[in-house]
Protein backbone atom coordinates (compact mmCIF):
# COMPACT_ATOMS: atom_id res chain seq x y z
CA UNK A 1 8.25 57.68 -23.03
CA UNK A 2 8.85 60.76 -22.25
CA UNK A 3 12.83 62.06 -22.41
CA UNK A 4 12.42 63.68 -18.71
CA UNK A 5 11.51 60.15 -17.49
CA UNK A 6 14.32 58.47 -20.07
CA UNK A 7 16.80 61.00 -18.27
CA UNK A 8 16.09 60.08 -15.15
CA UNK A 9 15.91 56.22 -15.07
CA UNK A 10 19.73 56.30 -16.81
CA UNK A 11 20.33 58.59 -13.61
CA UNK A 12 18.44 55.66 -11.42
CA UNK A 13 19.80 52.97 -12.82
CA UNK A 14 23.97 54.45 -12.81
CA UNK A 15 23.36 55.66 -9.32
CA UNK A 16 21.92 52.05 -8.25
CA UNK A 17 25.06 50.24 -10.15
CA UNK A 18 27.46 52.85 -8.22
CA UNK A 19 25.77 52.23 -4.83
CA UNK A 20 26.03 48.68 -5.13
CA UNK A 21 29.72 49.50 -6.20
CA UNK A 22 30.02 51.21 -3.19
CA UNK A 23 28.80 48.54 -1.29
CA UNK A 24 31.49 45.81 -2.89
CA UNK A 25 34.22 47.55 -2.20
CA UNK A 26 33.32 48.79 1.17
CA UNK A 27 32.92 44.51 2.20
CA UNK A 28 35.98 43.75 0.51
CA UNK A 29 38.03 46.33 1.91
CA UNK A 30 41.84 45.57 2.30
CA UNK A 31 43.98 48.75 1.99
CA UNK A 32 45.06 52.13 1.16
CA UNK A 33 44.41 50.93 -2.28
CA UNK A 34 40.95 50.24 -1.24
CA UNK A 35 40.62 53.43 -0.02
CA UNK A 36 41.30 55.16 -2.93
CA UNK A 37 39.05 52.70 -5.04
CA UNK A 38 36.23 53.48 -2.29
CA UNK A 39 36.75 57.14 -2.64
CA UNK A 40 36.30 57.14 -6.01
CA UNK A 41 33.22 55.47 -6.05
CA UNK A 42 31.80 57.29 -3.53
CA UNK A 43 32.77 60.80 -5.26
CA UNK A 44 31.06 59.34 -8.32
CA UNK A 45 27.18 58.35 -5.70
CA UNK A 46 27.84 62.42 -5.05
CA UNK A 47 28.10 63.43 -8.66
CA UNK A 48 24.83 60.49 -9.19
CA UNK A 49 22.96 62.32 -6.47
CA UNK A 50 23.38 65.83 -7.56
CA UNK A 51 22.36 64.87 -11.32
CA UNK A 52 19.13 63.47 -9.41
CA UNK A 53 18.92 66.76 -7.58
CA UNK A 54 19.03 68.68 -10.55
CA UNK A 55 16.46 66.48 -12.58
CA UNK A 56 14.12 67.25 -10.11
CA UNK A 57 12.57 70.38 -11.93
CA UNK A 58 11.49 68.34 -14.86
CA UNK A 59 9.09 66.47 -12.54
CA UNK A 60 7.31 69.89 -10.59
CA UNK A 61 4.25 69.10 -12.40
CA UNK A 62 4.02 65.23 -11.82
CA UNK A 63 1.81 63.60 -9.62
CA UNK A 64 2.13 60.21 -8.26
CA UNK A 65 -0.93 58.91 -6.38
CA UNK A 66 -0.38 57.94 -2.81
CA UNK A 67 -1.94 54.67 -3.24
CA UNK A 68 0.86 53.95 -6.14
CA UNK A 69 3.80 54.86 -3.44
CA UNK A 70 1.62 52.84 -1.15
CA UNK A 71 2.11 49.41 -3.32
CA UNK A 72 5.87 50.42 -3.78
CA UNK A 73 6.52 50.53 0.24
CA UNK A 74 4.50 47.32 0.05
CA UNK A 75 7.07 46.03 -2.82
CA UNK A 76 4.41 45.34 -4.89
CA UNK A 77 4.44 46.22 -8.58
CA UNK A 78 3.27 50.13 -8.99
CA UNK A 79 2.07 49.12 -12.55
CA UNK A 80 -0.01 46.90 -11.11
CA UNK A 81 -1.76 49.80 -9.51
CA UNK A 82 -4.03 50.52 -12.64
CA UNK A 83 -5.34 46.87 -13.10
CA UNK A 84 -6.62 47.10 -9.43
CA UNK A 85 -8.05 50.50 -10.02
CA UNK A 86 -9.94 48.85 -12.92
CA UNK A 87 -10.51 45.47 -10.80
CA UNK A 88 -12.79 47.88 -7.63
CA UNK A 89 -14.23 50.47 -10.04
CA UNK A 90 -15.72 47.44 -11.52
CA UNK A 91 -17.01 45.65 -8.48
CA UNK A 92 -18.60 49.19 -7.60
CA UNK A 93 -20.11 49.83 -11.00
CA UNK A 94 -21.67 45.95 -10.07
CA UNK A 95 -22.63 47.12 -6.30
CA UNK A 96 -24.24 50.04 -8.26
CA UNK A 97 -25.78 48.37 -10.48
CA UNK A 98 -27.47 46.26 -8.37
CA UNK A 99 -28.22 48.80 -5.69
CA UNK A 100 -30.45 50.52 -8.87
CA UNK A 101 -31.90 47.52 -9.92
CA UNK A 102 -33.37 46.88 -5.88
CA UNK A 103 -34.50 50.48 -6.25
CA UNK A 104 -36.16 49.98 -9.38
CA UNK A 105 -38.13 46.64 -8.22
CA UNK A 106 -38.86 48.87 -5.02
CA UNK A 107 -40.52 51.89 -6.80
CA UNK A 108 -42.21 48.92 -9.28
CA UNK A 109 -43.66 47.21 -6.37
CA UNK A 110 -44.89 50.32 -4.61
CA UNK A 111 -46.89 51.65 -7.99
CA UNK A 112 -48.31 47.72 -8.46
CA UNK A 113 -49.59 48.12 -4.45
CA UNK A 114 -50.63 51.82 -4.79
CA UNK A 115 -52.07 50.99 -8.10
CA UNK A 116 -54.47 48.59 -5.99
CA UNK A 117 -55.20 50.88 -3.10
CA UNK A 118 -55.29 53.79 -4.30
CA UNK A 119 -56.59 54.15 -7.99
CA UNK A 120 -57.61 57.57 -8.52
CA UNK A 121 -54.03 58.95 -5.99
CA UNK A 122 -52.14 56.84 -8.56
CA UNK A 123 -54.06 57.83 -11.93
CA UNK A 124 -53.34 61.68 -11.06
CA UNK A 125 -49.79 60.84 -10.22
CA UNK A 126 -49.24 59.72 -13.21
CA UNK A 127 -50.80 62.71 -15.20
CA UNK A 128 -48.26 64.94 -13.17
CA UNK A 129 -45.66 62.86 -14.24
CA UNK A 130 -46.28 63.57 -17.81
């Protein structure tokens, strides 16, 4: 892996713990002491969320697919993204596949009925054809 990406899930995952920090102290709150347990935490989300903003250069020349954001705002597994990539290119190379073989018993079927109708059409067609 990369060190860019590295970097930024240990900014992910500390600004996820501090949120969720945030969040247990903000239910539980009681106090003054509270307060300055809360502000805390919530100067250290700021400090999480400008590390993020500054990360942000080391990923100008990455490109997600929209389909892979797509299956994360349908909380489904973005590495699963690839297997289903793999999953419909293969049922299309099979649609192809097929699709040429009908095309190929189409073109045999008209030579077999030209071949009977029209002998000589046929016999010059094929000396064009090489």
């Amino acid at each position: 892996m990369e060190p860019q990406f590295k970097e930024l899930i240990d900014i992910l995952d500390g600004l996820t713990q501090t949120v969720r920090h945030v969040g247990i102290v903000a239910s539980e709150f009681e106090d003054h002491r509270s307060q300055d347990v809360l502000n805390t935490m919530i100067d250290e989300m700021v400090r999480g969320l400008k590390k993020l903003n500054d990360a942000k250069d080391n990923f100008a020349n990455v490109q997600v697919p929209y389909e892979v954001l797509s299956y994360i705002d349908q909380s489904r597994n973005p590495l699963l993204y690839n297997k289903d990539c793999y999953e419909r290119a293969k049922l299309k190379d099979e649609e192809v596949r097929e699709r040429m073989s009908a095309l190929q018993s189409l073109k045999d079927s008209l030579i077999n009925d030209l071949r009977s109708s029209l002998p000589d059409a046929m016999e010059e067609y094929k000396k064009s054809q090489g």
